[in-house]
C-alpha atoms as a PDB file:
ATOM      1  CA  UNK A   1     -13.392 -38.598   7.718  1.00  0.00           C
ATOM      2  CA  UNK A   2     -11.390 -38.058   4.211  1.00  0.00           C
ATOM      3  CA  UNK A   3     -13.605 -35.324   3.146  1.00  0.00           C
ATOM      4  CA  UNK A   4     -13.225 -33.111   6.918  1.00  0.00           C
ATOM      5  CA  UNK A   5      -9.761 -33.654   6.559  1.00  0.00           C
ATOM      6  CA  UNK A   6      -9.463 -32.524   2.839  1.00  0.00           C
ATOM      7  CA  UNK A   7     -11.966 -29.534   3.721  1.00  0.00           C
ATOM      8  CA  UNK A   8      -9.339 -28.586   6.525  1.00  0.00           C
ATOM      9  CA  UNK A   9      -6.301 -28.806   4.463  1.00  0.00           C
ATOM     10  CA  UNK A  10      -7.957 -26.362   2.071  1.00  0.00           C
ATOM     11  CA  UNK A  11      -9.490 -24.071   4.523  1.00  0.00           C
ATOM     12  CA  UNK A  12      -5.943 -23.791   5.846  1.00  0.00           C
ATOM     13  CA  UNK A  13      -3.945 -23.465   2.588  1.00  0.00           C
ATOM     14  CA  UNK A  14      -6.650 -20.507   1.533  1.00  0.00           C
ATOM     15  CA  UNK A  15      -5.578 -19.461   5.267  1.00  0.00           C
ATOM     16  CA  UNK A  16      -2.075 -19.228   4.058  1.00  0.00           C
ATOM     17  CA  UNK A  17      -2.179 -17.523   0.882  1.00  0.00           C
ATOM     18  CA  UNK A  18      -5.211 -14.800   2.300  1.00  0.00           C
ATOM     19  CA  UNK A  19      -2.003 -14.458   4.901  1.00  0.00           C
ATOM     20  CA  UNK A  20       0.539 -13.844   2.192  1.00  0.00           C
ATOM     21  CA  UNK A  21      -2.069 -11.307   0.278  1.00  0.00           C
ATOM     22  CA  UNK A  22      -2.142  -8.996   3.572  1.00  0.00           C
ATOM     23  CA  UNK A  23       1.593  -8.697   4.221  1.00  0.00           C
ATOM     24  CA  UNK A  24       2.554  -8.011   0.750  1.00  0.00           C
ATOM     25  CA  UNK A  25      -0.391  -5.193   0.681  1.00  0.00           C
ATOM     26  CA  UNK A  26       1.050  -3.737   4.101  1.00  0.00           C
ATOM     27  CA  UNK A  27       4.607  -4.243   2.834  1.00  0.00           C
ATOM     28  CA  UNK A  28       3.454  -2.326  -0.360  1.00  0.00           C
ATOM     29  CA  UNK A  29       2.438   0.552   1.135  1.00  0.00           C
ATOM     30  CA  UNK A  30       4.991   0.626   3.891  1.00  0.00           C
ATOM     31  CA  UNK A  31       7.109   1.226   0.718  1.00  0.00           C
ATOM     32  CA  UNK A  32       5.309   3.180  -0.876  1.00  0.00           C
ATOM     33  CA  UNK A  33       4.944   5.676   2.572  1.00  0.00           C
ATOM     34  CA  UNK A  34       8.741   5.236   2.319  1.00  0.00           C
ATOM     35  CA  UNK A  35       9.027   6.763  -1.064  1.00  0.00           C
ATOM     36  CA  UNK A  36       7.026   9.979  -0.651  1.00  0.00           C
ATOM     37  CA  UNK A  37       8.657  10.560   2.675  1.00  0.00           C
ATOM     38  CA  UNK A  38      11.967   9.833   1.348  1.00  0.00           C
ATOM     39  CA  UNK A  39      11.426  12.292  -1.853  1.00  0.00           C
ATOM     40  CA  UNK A  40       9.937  15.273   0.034  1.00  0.00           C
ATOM     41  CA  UNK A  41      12.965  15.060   2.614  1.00  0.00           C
ATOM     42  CA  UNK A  42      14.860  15.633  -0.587  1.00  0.00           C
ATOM     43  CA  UNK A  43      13.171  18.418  -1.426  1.00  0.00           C
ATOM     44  CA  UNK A  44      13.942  20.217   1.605  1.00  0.00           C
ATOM     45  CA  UNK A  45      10.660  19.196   3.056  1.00  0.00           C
ATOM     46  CA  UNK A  46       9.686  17.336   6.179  1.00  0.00           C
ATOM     47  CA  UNK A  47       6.777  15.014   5.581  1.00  0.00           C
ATOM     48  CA  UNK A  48       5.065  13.277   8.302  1.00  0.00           C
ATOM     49  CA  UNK A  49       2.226  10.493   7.017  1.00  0.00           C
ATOM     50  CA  UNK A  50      -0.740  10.388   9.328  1.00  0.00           C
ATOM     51  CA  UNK A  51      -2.336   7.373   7.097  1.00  0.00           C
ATOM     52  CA  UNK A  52      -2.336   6.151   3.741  1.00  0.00           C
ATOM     53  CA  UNK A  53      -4.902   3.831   2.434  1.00  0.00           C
ATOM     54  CA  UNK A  54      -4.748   1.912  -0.831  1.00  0.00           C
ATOM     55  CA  UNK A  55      -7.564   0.077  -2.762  1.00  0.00           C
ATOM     56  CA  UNK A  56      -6.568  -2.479  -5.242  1.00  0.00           C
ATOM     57  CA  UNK A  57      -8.293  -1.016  -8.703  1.00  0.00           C
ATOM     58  CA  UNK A  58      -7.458  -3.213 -12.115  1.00  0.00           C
ATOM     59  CA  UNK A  59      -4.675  -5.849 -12.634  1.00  0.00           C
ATOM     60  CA  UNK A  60      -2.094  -4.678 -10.417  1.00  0.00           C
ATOM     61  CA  UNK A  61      -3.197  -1.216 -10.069  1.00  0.00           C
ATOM     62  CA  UNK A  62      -3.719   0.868  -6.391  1.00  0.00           C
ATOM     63  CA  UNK A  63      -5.161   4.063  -6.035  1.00  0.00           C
ATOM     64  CA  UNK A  64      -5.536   5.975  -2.564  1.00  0.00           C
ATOM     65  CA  UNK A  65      -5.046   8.615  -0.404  1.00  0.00           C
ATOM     66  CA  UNK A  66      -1.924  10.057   2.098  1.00  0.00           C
ATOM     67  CA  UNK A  67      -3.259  12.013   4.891  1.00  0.00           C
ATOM     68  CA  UNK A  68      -0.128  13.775   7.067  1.00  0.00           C
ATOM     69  CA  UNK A  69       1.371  17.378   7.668  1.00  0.00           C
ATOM     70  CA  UNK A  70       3.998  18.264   5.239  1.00  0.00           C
ATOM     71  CA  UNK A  71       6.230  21.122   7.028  1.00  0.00           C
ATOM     72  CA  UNK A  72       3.660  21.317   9.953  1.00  0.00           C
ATOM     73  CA  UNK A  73       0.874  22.013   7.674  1.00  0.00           C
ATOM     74  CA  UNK A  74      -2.299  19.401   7.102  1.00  0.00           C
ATOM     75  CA  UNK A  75      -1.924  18.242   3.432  1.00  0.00           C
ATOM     76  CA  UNK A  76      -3.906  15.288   1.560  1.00  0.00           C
ATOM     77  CA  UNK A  77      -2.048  13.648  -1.738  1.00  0.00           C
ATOM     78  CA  UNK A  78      -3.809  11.322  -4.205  1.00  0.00           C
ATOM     79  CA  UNK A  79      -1.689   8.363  -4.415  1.00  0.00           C
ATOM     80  CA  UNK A  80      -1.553   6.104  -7.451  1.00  0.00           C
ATOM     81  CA  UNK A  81       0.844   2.530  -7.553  1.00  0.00           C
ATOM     82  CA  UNK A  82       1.583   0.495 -10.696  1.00  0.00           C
ATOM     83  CA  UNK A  83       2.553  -2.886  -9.415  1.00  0.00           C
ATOM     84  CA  UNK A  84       2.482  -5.102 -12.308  1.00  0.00           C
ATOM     85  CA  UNK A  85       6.186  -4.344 -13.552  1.00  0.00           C
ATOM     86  CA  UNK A  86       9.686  -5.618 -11.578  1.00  0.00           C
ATOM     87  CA  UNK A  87       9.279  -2.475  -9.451  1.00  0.00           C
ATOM     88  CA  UNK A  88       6.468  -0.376  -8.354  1.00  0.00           C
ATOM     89  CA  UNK A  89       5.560   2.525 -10.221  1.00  0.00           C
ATOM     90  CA  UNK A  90       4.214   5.768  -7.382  1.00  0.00           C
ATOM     91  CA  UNK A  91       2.693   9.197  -8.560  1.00  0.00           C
ATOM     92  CA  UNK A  92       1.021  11.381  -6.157  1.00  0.00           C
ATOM     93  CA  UNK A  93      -0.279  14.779  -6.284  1.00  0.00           C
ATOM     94  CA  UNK A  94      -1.378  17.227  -3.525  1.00  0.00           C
ATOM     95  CA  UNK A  95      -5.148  18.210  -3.395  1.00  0.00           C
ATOM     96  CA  UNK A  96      -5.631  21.951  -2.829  1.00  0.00           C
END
């Protein structure tokens, strides 16, 4: 009886932090969508993000790719995210 009752406390603390993993990863690039978005509209440009997916590389390290239409046209950006200091760290650049 112990042992079922030590293997469910564990199965749901690794529950709980697996949890915590997926909303700071969604949170991440909610923020990071924010950013581009945020920076083109300050360019004079209107950016709307179709997707953006981001792999987890070394340390604290994402790269990935934005897929959207950046004044009406279909553009793709390459996406990089330093994570590992106070605040995250974004470069992109458009393919062409």
């Amino acid at each position: 009886m112990k042992k079922l009752l030590i293997s469910m406390m564990i199965a749901c603390s690794a529950l709980v932090v697996l949890n915590g993993c997926i909303v700071s990863d969604e949170k991440l690039t909610d923020k990071v969508t924010q950013g581009i978005v945020e920076y083109e509209q300050q360019q004079g440009n209107r950016l709307e993000v179709t997707n953006l997916k981001l792999e987890k590389g070394e340390g604290k390290n994402y790269k990935g790719v934005l897929t959207g239409k950046l004044n009406g046209e279909d553009v793709v950006y390459d996406v990089t995210v330093d994570d590992s200091g106070r605040d995250f760290v974004v470069d992109w650049e458009l393919r062409k």
